[in-house]
Protein backbone atom coordinates (compact mmCIF):
# COMPACT_ATOMS: atom_id res chain seq x y z
CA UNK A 1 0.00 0.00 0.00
CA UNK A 2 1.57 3.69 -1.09
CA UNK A 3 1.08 7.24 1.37
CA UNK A 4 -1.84 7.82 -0.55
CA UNK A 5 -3.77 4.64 -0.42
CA UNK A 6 -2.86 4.65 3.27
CA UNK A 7 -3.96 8.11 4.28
CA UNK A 8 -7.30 7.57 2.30
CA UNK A 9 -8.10 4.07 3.45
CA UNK A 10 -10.78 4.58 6.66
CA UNK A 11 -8.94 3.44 10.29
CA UNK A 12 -11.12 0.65 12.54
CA UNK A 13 -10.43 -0.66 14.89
CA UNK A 14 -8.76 -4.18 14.71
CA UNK A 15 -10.75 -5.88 17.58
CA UNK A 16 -14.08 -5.38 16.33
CA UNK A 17 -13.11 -6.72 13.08
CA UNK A 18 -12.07 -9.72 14.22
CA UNK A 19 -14.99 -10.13 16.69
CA UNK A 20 -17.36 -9.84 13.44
CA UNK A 21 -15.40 -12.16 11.53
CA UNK A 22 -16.23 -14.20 14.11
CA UNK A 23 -12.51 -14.68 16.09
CA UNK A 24 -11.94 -14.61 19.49
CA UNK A 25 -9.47 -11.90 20.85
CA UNK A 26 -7.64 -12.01 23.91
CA UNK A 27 -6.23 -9.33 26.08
CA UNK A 28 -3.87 -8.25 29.10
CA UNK A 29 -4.97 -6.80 31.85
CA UNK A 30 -2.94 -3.69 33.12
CA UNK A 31 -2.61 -3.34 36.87
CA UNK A 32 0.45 -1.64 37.97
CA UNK A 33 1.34 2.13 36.94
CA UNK A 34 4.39 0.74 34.72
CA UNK A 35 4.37 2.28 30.97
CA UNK A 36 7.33 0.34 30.04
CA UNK A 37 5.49 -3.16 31.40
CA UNK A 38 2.35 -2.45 29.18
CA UNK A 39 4.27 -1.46 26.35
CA UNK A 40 6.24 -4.76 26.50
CA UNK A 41 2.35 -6.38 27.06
CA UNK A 42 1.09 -4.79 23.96
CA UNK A 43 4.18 -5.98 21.80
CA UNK A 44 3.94 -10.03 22.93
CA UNK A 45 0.87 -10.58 20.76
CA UNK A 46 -1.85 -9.83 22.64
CA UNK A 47 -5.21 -8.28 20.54
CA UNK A 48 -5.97 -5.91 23.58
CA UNK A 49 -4.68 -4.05 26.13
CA UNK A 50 -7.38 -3.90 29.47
CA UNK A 51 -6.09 -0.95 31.22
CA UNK A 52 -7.59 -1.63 34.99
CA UNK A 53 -8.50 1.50 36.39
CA UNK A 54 -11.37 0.09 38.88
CA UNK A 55 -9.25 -1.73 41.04
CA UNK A 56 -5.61 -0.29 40.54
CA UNK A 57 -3.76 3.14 41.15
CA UNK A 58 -3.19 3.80 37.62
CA UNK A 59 -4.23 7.25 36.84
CA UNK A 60 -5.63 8.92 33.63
CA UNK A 61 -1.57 10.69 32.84
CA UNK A 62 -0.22 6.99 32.59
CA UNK A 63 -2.97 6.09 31.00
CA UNK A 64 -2.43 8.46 28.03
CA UNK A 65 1.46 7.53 28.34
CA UNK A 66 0.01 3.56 27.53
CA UNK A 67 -2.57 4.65 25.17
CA UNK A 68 0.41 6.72 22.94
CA UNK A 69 2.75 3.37 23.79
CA UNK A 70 0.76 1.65 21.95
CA UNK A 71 0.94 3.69 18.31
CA UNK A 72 2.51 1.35 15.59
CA UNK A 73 1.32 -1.87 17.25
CA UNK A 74 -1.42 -4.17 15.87
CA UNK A 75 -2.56 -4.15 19.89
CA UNK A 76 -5.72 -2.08 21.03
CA UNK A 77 -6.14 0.16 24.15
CA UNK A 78 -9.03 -0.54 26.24
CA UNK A 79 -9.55 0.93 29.85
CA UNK A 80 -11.94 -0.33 32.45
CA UNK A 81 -13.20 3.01 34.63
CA UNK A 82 -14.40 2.63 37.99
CA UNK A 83 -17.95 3.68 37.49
CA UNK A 84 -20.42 3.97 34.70
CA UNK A 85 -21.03 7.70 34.58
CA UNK A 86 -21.11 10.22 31.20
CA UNK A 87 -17.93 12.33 32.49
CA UNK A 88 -15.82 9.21 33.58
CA UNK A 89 -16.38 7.58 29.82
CA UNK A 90 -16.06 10.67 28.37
CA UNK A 91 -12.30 11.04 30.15
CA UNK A 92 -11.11 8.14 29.06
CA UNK A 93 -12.28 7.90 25.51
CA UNK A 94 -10.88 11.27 25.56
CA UNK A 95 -7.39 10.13 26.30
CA UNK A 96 -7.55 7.98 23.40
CA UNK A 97 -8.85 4.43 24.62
CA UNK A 98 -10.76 2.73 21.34
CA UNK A 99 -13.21 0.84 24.47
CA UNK A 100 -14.42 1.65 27.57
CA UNK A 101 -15.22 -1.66 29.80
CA UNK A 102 -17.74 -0.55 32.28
CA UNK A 103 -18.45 -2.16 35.80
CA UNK A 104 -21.51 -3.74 37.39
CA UNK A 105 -23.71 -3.48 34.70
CA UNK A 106 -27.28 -4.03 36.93
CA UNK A 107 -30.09 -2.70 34.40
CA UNK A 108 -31.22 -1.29 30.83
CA UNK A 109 -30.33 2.07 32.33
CA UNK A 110 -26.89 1.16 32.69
CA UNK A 111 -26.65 -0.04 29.74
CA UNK A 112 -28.19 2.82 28.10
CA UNK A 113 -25.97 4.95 30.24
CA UNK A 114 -22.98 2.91 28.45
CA UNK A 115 -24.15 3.19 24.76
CA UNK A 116 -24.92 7.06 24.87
CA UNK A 117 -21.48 8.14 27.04
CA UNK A 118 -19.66 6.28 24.00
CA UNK A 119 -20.64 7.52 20.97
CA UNK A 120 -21.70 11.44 19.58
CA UNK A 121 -24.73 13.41 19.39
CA UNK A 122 -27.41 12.50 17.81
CA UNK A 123 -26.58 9.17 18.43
CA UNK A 124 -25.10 9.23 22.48
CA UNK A 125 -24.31 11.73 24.78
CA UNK A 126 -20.12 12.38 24.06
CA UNK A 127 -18.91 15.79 24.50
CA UNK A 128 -16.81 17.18 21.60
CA UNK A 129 -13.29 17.64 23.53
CA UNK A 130 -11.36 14.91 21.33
CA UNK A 131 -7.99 16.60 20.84
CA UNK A 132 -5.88 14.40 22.25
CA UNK A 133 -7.57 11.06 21.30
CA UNK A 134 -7.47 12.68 17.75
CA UNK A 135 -4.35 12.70 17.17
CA UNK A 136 -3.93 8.68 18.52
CA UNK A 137 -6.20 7.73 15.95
CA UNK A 138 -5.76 9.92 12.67
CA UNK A 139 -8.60 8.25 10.79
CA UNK A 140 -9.07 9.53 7.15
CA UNK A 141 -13.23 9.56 7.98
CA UNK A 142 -12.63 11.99 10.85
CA UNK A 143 -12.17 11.15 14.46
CA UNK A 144 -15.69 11.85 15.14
CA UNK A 145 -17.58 9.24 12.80
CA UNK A 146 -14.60 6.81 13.05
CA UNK A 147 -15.19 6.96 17.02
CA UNK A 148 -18.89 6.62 16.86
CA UNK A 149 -18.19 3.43 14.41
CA UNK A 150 -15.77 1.91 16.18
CA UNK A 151 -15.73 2.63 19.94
CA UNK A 152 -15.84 -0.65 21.85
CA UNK A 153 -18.98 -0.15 24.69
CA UNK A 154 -18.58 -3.31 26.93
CA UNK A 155 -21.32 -3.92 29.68
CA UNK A 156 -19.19 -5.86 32.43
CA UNK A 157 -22.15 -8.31 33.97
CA UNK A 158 -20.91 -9.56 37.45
CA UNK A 159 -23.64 -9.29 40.04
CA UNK A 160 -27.35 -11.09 40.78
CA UNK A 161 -29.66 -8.07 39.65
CA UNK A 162 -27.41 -8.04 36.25
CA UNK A 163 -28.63 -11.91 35.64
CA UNK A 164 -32.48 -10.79 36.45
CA UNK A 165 -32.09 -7.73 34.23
CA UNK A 166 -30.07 -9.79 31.18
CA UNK A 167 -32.84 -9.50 28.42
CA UNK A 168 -32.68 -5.59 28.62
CA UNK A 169 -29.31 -5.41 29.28
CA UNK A 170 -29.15 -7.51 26.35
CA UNK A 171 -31.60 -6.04 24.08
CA UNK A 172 -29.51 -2.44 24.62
CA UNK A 173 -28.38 -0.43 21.23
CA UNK A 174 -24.75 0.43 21.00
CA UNK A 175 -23.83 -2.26 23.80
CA UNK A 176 -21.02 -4.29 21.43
CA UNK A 177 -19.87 -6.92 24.24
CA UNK A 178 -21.51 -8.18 27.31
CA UNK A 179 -18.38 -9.57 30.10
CA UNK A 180 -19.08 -11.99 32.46
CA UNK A 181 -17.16 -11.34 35.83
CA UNK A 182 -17.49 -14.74 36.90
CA UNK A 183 -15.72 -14.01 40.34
CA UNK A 184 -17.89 -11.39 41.40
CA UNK A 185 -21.14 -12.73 40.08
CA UNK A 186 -19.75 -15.67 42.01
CA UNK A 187 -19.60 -13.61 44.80
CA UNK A 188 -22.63 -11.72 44.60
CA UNK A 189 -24.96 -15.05 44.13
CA UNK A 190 -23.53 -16.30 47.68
CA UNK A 191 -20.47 -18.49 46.93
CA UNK A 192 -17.06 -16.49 47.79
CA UNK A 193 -15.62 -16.44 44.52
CA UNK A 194 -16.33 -20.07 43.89
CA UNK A 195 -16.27 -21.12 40.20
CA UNK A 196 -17.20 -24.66 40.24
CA UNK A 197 -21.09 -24.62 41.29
CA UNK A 198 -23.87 -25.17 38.62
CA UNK A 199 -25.55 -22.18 39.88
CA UNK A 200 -23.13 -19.75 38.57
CA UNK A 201 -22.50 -21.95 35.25
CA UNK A 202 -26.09 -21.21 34.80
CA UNK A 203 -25.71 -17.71 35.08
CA UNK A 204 -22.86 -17.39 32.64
CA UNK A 205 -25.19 -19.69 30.34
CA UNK A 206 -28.13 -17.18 30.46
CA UNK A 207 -25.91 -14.21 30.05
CA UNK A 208 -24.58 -15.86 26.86
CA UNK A 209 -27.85 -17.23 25.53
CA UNK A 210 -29.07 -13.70 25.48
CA UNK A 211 -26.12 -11.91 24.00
CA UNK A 212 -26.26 -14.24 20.91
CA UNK A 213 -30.07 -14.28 20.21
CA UNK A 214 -29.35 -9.73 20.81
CA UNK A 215 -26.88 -9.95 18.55
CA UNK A 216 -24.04 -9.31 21.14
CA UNK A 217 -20.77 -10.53 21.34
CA UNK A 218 -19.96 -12.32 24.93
CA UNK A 219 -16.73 -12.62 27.04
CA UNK A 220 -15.53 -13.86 30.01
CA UNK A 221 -11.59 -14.36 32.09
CA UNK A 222 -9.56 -17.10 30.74
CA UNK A 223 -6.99 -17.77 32.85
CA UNK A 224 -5.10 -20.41 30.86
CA UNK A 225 -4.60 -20.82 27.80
CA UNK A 226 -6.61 -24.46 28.10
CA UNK A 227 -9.82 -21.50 29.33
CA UNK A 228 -8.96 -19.84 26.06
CA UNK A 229 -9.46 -22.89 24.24
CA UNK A 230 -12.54 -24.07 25.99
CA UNK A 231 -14.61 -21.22 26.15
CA UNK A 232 -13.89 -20.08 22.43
CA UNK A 233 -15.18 -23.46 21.35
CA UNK A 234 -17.90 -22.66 23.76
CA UNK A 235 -18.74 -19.37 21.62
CA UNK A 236 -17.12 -16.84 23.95
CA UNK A 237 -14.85 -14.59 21.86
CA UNK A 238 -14.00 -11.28 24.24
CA UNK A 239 -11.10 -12.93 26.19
CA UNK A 240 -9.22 -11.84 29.46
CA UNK A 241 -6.23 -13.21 29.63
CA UNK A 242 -3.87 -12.58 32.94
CA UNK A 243 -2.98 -9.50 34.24
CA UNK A 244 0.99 -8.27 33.32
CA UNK A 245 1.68 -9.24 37.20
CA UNK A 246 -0.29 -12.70 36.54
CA UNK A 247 2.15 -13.26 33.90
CA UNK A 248 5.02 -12.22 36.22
CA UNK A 249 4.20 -14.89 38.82
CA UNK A 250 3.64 -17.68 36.08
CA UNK A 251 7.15 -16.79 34.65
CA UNK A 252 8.59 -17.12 38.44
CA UNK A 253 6.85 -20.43 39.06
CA UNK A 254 8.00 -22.11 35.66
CA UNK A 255 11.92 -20.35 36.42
CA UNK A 256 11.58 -20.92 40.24
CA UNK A 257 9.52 -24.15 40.69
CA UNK A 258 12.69 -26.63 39.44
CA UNK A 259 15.12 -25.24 41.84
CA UNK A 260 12.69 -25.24 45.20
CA UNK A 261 12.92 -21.28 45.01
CA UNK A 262 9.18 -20.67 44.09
CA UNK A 263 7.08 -19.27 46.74
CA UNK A 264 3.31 -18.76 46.01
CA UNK A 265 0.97 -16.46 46.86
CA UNK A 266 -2.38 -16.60 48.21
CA UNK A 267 -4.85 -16.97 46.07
CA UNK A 268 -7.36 -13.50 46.88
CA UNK A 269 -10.39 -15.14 45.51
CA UNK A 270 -9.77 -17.99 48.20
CA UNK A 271 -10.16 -21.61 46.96
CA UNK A 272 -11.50 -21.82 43.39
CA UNK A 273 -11.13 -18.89 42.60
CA UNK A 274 -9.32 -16.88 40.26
CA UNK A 275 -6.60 -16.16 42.43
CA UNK A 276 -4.16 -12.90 43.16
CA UNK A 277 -3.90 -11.29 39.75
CA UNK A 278 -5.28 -13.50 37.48
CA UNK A 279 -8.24 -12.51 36.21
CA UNK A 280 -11.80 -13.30 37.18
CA UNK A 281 -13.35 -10.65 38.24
């Protein structure tokens, strides 16, 4: 491809093409206020970038820093905020993130709430103050319509009244993915983080029966990369993989574990779990 055909051809963004083509994607979760570590995330071969900002001190300056880290690379910068409000989604879309993963997802108004923060009048709720993420992506069509087509809105569903509330939830316009936080759904249904009880499987089953028949695409953790094969068989194709500090105690076990030097942690979820940084929540 020459300049020309390159400066004319219309920027999307890479996930959501390979989510319609039907792929599964899989992504690293950000934790720790390290530019250099998700930089070196984004380069391994990962289709996403999940910039924790619910449960982590990373603030919205390093998030920029990971955001412009990731120019050049195939890799795409999502952030999670820590509540679903119109001025938090409009911050970090404004810093340049290409989806906004959004927490506790109860009801149709959330969702709603979701779909209009991410996308421009007449068709959401975005104020115009797009400078910066501009000039991340410098899409031919304009940043406005190429935002509005290609913004990732994912509804994170991880708590009871989110199950009884699925077929709106589902049913929402401009709600692309609906994630499954099994370990707080877990939680919130009465078993401690507990992944192995039918009554939870159930609930991940009804969350996915009604993204497909809405025409949604469904994710859920994937701690290993047996999960990643399992659940993408099982239809699930918005994967989160571990966490950049997940990945750091998986390389110490496999370098420590043969010389008696490995000492591991507590799992946080407690037994069954997901476990310290791995994902699951």
């Amino acid at each position: 491809m020459n300049t020309t055909d390159a400066a004319t051809k219309p920027l999307t963004n890479a996930v959501k093409e390979k989510l319609r083509r039907g792929e599964a994607v899989v992504g690293m979760m950000v934790w720790s206020n390290n530019v250099e570590t998700a930089v070196l995330g984004a380069q391994l071969g990962f289709d996403f970038l999940w910039v924790e900002m619910e449960h982590s001190p990373v603030p919205l300056d390093s998030l920029r820093n990971i955001v412009l880290g990731t120019r050049g690379l195939p890799v795409v910068p999502f952030a999670r905020p820590p509540v679903n409000e119109l001025w938090t989604v409009k911050q970090f879309l404004d810093m340049g993130v290409l989806g906004v993963i959004c927490p506790f997802t109860r009801t149709g108004e959330d969702a709603r709430r979701l779909a209009a923060a991410c996308r421009y009048p007449p068709h959401g709720l975005r104020g115009c103050g797009s400078d910066l993420a501009s000039s991340r992506w410098q899409a031919p069509q304009g940043y406005h319509d190429f935002a509005d087509e290609n913004v990732l809105a994912v509804a994170v569903v991880e708590c009871a009244e989110g199950i009884r509330n699925i077929e709106e939830i589902a049913a929402t316009p401009g709600i692309d993915v609906l994630f499954i936080g099994t370990s707080d759904l877990s939680f919130s249904l009465g078993f401690r983080g507990r992944q192995d009880v039918p009554e939870l499987e159930a609930a991940v089953a009804k969350v996915a029966d009604a993204a497909r028949r809405n025409g949604k695409f469904v994710g859920r953790p994937a701690v290993t990369a047996a999960d990643v094969e399992r659940f993408r068989a099982q239809g699930f194709q918005f994967l989160m993989g571990p966490s950049e500090l997940g990945l750091m105690i998986a390389g110490a076990a496999a370098y420590l574990g043969p010389i008696g030097k490995y000492q591991p942690l507590l799992p946080a979820a407690g037994p069954g779990g997901a476990g310290g940084y791995a994902p699951g929540r």
